[in-house]
Protein backbone atom coordinates (compact mmCIF):
# COMPACT_ATOMS: atom_id res chain seq x y z
CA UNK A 1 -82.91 17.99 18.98
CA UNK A 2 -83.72 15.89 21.82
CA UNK A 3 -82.56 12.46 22.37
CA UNK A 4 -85.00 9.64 23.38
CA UNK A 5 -85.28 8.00 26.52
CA UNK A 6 -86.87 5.55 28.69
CA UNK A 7 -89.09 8.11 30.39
CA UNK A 8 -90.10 9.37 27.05
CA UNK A 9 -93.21 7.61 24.54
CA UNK A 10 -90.15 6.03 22.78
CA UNK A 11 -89.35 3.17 25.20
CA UNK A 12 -91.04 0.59 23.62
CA UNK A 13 -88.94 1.32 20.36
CA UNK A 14 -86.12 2.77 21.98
CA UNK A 15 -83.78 0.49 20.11
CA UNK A 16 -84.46 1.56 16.27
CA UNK A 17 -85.66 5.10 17.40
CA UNK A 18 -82.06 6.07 18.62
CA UNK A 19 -80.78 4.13 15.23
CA UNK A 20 -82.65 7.29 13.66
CA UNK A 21 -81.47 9.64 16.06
CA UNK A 22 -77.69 8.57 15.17
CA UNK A 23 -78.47 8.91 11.45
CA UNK A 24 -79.52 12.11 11.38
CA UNK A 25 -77.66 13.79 14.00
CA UNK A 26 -74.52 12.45 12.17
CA UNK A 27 -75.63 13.68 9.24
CA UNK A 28 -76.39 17.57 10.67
CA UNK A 29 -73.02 17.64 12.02
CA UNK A 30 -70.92 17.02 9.01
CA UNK A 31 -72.72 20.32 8.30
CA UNK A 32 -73.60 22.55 10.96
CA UNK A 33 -73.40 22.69 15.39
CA UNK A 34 -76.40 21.39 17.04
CA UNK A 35 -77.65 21.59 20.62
CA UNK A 36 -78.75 18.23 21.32
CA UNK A 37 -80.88 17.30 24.75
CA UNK A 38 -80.22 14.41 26.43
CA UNK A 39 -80.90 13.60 30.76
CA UNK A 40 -77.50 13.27 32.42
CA UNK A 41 -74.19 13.28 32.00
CA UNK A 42 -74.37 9.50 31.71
CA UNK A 43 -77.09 9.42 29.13
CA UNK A 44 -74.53 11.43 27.74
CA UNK A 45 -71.42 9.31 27.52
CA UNK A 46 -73.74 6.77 26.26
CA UNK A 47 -75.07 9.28 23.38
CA UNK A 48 -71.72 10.10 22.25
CA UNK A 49 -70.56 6.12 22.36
CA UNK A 50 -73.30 5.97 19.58
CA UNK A 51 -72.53 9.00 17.61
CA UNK A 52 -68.67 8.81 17.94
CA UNK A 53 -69.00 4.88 15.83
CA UNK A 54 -71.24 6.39 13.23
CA UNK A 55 -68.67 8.86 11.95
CA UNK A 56 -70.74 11.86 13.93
CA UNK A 57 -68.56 14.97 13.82
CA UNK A 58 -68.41 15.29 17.86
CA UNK A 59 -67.19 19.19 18.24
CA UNK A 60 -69.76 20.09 16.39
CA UNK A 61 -72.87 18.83 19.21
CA UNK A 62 -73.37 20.78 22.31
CA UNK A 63 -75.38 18.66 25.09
CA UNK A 64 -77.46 20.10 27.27
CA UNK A 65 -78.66 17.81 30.09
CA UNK A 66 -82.22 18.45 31.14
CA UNK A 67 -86.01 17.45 31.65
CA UNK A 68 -88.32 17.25 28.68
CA UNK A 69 -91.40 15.43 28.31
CA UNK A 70 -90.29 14.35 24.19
CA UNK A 71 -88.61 14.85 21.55
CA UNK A 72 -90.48 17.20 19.05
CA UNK A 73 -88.57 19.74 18.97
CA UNK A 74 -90.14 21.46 16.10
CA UNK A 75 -93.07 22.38 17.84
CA UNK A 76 -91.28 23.69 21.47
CA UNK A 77 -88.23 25.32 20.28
CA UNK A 78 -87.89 28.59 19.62
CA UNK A 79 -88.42 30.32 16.34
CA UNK A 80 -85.60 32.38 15.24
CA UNK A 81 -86.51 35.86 13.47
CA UNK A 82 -84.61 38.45 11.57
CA UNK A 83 -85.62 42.30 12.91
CA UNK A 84 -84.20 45.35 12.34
CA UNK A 85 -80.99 43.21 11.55
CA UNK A 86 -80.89 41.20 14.58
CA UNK A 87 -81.55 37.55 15.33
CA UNK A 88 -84.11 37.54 18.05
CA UNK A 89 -86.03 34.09 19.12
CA UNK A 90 -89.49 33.89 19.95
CA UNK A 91 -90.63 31.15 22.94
CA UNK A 92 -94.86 30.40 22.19
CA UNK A 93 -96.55 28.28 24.41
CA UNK A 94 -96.86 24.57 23.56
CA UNK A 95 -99.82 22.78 24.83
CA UNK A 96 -99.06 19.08 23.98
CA UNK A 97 -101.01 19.55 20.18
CA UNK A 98 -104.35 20.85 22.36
CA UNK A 99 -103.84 19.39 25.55
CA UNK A 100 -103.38 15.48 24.18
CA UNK A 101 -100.18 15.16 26.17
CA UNK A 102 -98.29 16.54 28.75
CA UNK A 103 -96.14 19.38 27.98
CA UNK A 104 -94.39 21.05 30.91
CA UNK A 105 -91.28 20.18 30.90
CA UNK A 106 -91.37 21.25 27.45
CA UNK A 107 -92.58 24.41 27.66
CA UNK A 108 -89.71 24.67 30.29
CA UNK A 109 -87.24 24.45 28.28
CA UNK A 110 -86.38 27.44 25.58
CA UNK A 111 -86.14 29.96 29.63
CA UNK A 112 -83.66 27.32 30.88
CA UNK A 113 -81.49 27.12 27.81
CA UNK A 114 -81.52 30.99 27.65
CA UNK A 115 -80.84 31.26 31.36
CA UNK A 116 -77.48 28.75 30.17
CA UNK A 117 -76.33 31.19 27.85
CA UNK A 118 -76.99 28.53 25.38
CA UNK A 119 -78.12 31.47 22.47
CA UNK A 120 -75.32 33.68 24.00
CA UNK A 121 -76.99 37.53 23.88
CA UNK A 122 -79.60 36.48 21.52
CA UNK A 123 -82.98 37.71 23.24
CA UNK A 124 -85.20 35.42 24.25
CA UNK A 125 -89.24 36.60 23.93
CA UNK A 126 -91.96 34.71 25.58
CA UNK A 127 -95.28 35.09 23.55
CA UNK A 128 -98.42 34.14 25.55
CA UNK A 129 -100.04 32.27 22.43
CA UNK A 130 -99.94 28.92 21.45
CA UNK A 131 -98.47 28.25 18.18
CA UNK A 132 -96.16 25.14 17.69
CA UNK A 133 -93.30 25.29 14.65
CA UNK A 134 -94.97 22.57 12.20
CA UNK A 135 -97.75 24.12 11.46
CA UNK A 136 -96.23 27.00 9.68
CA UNK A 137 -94.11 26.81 7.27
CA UNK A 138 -92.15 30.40 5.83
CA UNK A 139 -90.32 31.45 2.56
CA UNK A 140 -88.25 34.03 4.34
CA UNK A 141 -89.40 36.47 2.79
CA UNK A 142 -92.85 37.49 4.64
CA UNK A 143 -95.16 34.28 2.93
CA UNK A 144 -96.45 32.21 5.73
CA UNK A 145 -98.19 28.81 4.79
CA UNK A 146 -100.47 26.84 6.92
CA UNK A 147 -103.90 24.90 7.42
CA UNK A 148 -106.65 26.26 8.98
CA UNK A 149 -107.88 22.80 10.74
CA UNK A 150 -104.65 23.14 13.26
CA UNK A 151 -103.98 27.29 14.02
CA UNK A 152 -108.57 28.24 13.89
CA UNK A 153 -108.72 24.87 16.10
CA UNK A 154 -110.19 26.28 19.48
CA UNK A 155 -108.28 23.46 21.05
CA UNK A 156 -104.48 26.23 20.78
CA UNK A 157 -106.24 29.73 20.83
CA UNK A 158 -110.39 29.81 21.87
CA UNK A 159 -112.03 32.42 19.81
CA UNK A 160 -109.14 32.15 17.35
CA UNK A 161 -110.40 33.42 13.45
CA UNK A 162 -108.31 34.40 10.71
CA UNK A 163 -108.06 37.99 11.40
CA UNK A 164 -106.85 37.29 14.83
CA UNK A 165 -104.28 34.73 13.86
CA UNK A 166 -102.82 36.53 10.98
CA UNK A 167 -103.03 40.19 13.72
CA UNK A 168 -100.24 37.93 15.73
CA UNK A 169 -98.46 36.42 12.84
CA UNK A 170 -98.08 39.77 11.44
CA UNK A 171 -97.03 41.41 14.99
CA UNK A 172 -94.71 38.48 15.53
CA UNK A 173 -93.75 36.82 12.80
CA UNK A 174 -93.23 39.88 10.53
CA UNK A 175 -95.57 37.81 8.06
CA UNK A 176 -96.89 40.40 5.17
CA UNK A 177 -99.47 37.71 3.98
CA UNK A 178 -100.59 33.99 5.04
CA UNK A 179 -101.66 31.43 2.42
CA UNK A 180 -104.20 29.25 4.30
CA UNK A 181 -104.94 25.67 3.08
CA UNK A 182 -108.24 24.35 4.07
CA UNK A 183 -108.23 20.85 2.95
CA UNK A 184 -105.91 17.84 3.14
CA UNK A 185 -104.43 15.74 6.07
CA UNK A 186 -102.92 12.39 7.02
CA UNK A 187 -104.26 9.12 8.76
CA UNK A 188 -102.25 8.74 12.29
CA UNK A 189 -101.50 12.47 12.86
CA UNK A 190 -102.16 13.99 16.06
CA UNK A 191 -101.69 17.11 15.46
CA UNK A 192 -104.39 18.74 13.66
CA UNK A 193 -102.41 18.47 9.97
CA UNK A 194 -99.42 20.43 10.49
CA UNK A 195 -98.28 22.15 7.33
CA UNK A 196 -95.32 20.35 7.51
CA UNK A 197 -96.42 16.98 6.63
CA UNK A 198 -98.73 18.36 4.08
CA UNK A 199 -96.61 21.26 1.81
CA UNK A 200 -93.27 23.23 2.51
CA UNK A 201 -91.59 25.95 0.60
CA UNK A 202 -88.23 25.04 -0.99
CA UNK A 203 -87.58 28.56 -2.40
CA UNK A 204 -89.96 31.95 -2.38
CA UNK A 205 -91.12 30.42 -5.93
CA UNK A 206 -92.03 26.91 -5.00
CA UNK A 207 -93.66 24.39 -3.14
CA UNK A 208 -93.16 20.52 -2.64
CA UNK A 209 -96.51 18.85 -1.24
CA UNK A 210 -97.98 15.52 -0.62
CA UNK A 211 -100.26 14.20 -3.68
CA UNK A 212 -102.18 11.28 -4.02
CA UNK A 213 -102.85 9.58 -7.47
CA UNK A 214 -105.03 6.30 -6.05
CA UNK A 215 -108.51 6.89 -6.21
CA UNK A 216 -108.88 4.28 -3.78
CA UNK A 217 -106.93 5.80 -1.08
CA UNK A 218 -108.43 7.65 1.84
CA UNK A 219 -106.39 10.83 1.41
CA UNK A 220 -107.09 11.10 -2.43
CA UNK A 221 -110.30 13.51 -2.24
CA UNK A 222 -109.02 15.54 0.51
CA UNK A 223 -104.97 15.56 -1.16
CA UNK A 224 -106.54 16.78 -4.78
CA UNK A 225 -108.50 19.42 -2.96
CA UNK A 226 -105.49 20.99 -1.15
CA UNK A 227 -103.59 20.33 -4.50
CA UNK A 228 -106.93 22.84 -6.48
CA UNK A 229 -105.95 25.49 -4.09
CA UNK A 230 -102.16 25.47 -4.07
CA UNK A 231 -102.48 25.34 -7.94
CA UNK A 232 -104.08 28.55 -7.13
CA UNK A 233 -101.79 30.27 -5.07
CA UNK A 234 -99.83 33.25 -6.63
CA UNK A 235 -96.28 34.35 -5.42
CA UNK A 236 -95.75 37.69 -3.76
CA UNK A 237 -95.54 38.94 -7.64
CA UNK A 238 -98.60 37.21 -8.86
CA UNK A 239 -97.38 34.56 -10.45
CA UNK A 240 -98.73 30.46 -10.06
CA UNK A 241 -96.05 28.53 -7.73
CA UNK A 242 -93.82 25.62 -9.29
CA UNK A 243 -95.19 23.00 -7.64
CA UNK A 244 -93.66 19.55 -6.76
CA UNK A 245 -96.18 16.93 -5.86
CA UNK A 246 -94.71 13.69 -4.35
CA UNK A 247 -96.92 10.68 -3.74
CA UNK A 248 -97.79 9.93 -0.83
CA UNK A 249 -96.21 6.48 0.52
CA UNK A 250 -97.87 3.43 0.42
CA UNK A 251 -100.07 2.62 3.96
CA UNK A 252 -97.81 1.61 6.60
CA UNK A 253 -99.94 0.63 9.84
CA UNK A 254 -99.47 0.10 13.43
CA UNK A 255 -99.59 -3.11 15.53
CA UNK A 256 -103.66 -1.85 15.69
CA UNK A 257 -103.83 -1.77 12.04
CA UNK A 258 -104.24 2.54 12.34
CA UNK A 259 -102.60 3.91 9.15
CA UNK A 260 -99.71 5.95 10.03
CA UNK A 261 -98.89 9.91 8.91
CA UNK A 262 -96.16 8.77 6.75
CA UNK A 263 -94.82 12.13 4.62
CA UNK A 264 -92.39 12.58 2.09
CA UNK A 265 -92.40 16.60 2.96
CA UNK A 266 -91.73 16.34 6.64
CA UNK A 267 -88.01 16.89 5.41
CA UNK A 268 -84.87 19.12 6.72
CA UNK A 269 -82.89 22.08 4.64
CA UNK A 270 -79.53 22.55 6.47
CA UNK A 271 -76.37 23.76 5.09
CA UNK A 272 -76.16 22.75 1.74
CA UNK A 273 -78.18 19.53 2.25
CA UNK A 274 -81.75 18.51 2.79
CA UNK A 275 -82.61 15.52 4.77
CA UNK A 276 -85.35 13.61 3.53
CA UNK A 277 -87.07 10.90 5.71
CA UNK A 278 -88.08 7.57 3.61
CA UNK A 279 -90.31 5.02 4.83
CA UNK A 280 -88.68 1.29 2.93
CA UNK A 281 -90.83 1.24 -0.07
CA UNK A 282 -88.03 1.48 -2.48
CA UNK A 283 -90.11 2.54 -5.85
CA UNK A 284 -91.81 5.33 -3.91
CA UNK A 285 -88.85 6.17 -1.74
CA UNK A 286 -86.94 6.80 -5.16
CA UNK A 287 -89.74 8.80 -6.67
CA UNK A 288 -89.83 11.18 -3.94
CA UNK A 289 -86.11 11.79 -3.58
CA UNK A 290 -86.17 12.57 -7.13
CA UNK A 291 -88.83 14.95 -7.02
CA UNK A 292 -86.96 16.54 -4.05
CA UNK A 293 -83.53 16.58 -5.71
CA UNK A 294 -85.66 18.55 -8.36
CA UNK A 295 -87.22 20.86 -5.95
CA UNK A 296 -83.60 21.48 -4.28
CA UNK A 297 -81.31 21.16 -7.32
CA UNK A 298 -78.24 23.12 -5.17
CA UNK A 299 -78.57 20.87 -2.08
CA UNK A 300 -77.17 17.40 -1.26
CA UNK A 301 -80.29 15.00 -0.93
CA UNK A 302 -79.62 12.57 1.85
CA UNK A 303 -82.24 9.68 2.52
CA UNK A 304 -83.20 9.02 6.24
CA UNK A 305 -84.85 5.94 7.13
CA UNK A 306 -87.58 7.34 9.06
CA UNK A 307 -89.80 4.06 9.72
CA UNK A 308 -89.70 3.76 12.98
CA UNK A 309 -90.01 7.96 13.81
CA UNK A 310 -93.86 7.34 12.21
CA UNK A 311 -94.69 4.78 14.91
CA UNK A 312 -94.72 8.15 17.36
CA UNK A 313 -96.59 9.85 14.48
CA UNK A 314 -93.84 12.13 13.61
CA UNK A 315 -90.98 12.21 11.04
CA UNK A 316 -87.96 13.89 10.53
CA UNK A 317 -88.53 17.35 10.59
CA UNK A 318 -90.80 16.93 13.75
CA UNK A 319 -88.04 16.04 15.74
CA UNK A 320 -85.44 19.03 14.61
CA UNK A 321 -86.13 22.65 14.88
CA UNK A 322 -82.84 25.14 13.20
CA UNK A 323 -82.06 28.28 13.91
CA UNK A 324 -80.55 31.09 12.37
CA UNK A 325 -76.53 31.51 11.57
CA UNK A 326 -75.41 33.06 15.02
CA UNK A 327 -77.69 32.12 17.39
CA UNK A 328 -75.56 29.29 18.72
């Protein structure tokens, strides 16, 4: 993770965005380490000040000072890959979601942690091909998932078709087949509907996704269209997925009145726990941590209140990208 700043698009909601930040990294490191960003030694001190009186588990967070542009991590941290029985990570290019922001100091990032020792001997592989981490979305077990508005737009790869794209997830990934939704997306997002506010995998069996049952709503065409073809679907054995739908939240707009991407999905598996971002809509926020204590009936379901992470367009699993056990 990366910590917000001043110089980052938090500053104007600096306040309740590092409120999130303390909730969730406290909650990660009752369970597992996590490198967490930050700019200075002093940003630092202060970081810890906050962490240390919310009951974080301190020994358990390794900061690294250094220069990033934000904090969504999901989309410029390195993916983590099993081959031949080794952990290897995999560094794609980030373009700021098709060149809408900057992304430098970003993309700088993954080369100086390696060059740190940060990942100890775990290789680090640059790929010269832009692909960010929420907009795919894996079982683990060669099933890829994602849309085909974000990885065919020309704005990541010109030229990009399916063949192409699935050629490097294949070479790359390891994927052995990709399951492409072509409909559904969110008000607010900036990204080009990432999978990962639209439908995850919480086993190689099933899927949790966003649904919408008001006619009235924007998303409801578009949301029962990508619902027809996940209902389609068939597992790597040919059978129909269990599917979780969770409604999506009720609108929650801007100071401009523009809806925002609120998602139920954009949650967090970690060590025996999932994180689940709510938005303060109490029936719906209970509805959806039902259906996700459902979908993940061995995990620990822990509420985030992710209100303020939306404002940015993002939620919780935006801002966090895991690796596998031993990379650290």
């Amino acid at each position: 993770m990366a910590w917000p700043h001043q110089g980052t698009d938090w500053a104007e909601i600096l306040d309740s965005a590092e409120e999130v930040y303390v909730s969730i990294v406290s909650a990660i490191s009752r369970y597992e380490r996590l490198v967490l960003l930050c700019q200075d030694g002093a940003h630092q001190d202060a970081i810890t000040q906050k962490l240390q009186q919310a009951g974080a588990h301190i020994p358990h967070i390794i900061f690294q000072p250094i220069q990033y542009n934000d904090t969504w991590t999901r989309d410029y941290g390195p993916l983590s890959i099993l081959q031949d029985g080794q952990t290897r990570l995999l560094d794609f290019t980030f373009n700021g979601w098709g060149n809408k922001f900057s992304a430098d100091d970003d993309n700088r990032v993954n080369q100086l942690l390696s060059a740190r020792g940060v990942w100890s001997d775990i290789p680090l592989e640059s790929v010269d091909y832009t692909l960010e981490g929420g907009s795919i979305d894996t079982d683990g077990q060669g099933t890829l998932l994602t849309t085909s508005a974000c990885l065919l737009n020309n704005n990541r790869n010109p030229k990009a078709d399916r063949d192409s794209v699935e050629a490097v997830l294949t070479d790359k990934l390891g994927c052995q087949r990709v399951l492409w939704l072509d409909h559904g997306y969110l008000a607010g997002d900036d990204t080009d509907s990432h999978i990962d506010t639209l439908a995850r995998f919480c086993s190689v069996d099933s899927i949790v996704y966003m649904a919408c049952e008001q006619p009235g709503d924007e998303h409801f065409n578009a949301l029962k269209q990508m619902e027809e073809e996940l209902k389609a679907f068939r597992t790597h054995d040919g059978r129909a997925y269990q599917l979780y739908p969770i409604n999506i939240p009720p609108p929650i707009y801007d100071e401009d009145k523009q809806r925002l991407p609120a998602s139920y999905v954009n949650f967090l598996i970690i060590n025996s726990a999932v994180l689940a971002p709510v938005y303060g809509d109490e029936p719906s926020d209970r509805l959806a941590i039902k259906q996700l204590t459902c979908a993940f009936p061995q995990h620990q379901v822990i509420p985030i209140d992710c209100k303020p992470l939306i404002m940015q367009h993002g939620s919780l699993h935006c801002i966090t990208m895991q690796w596998a056990q031993g990379v650290i």
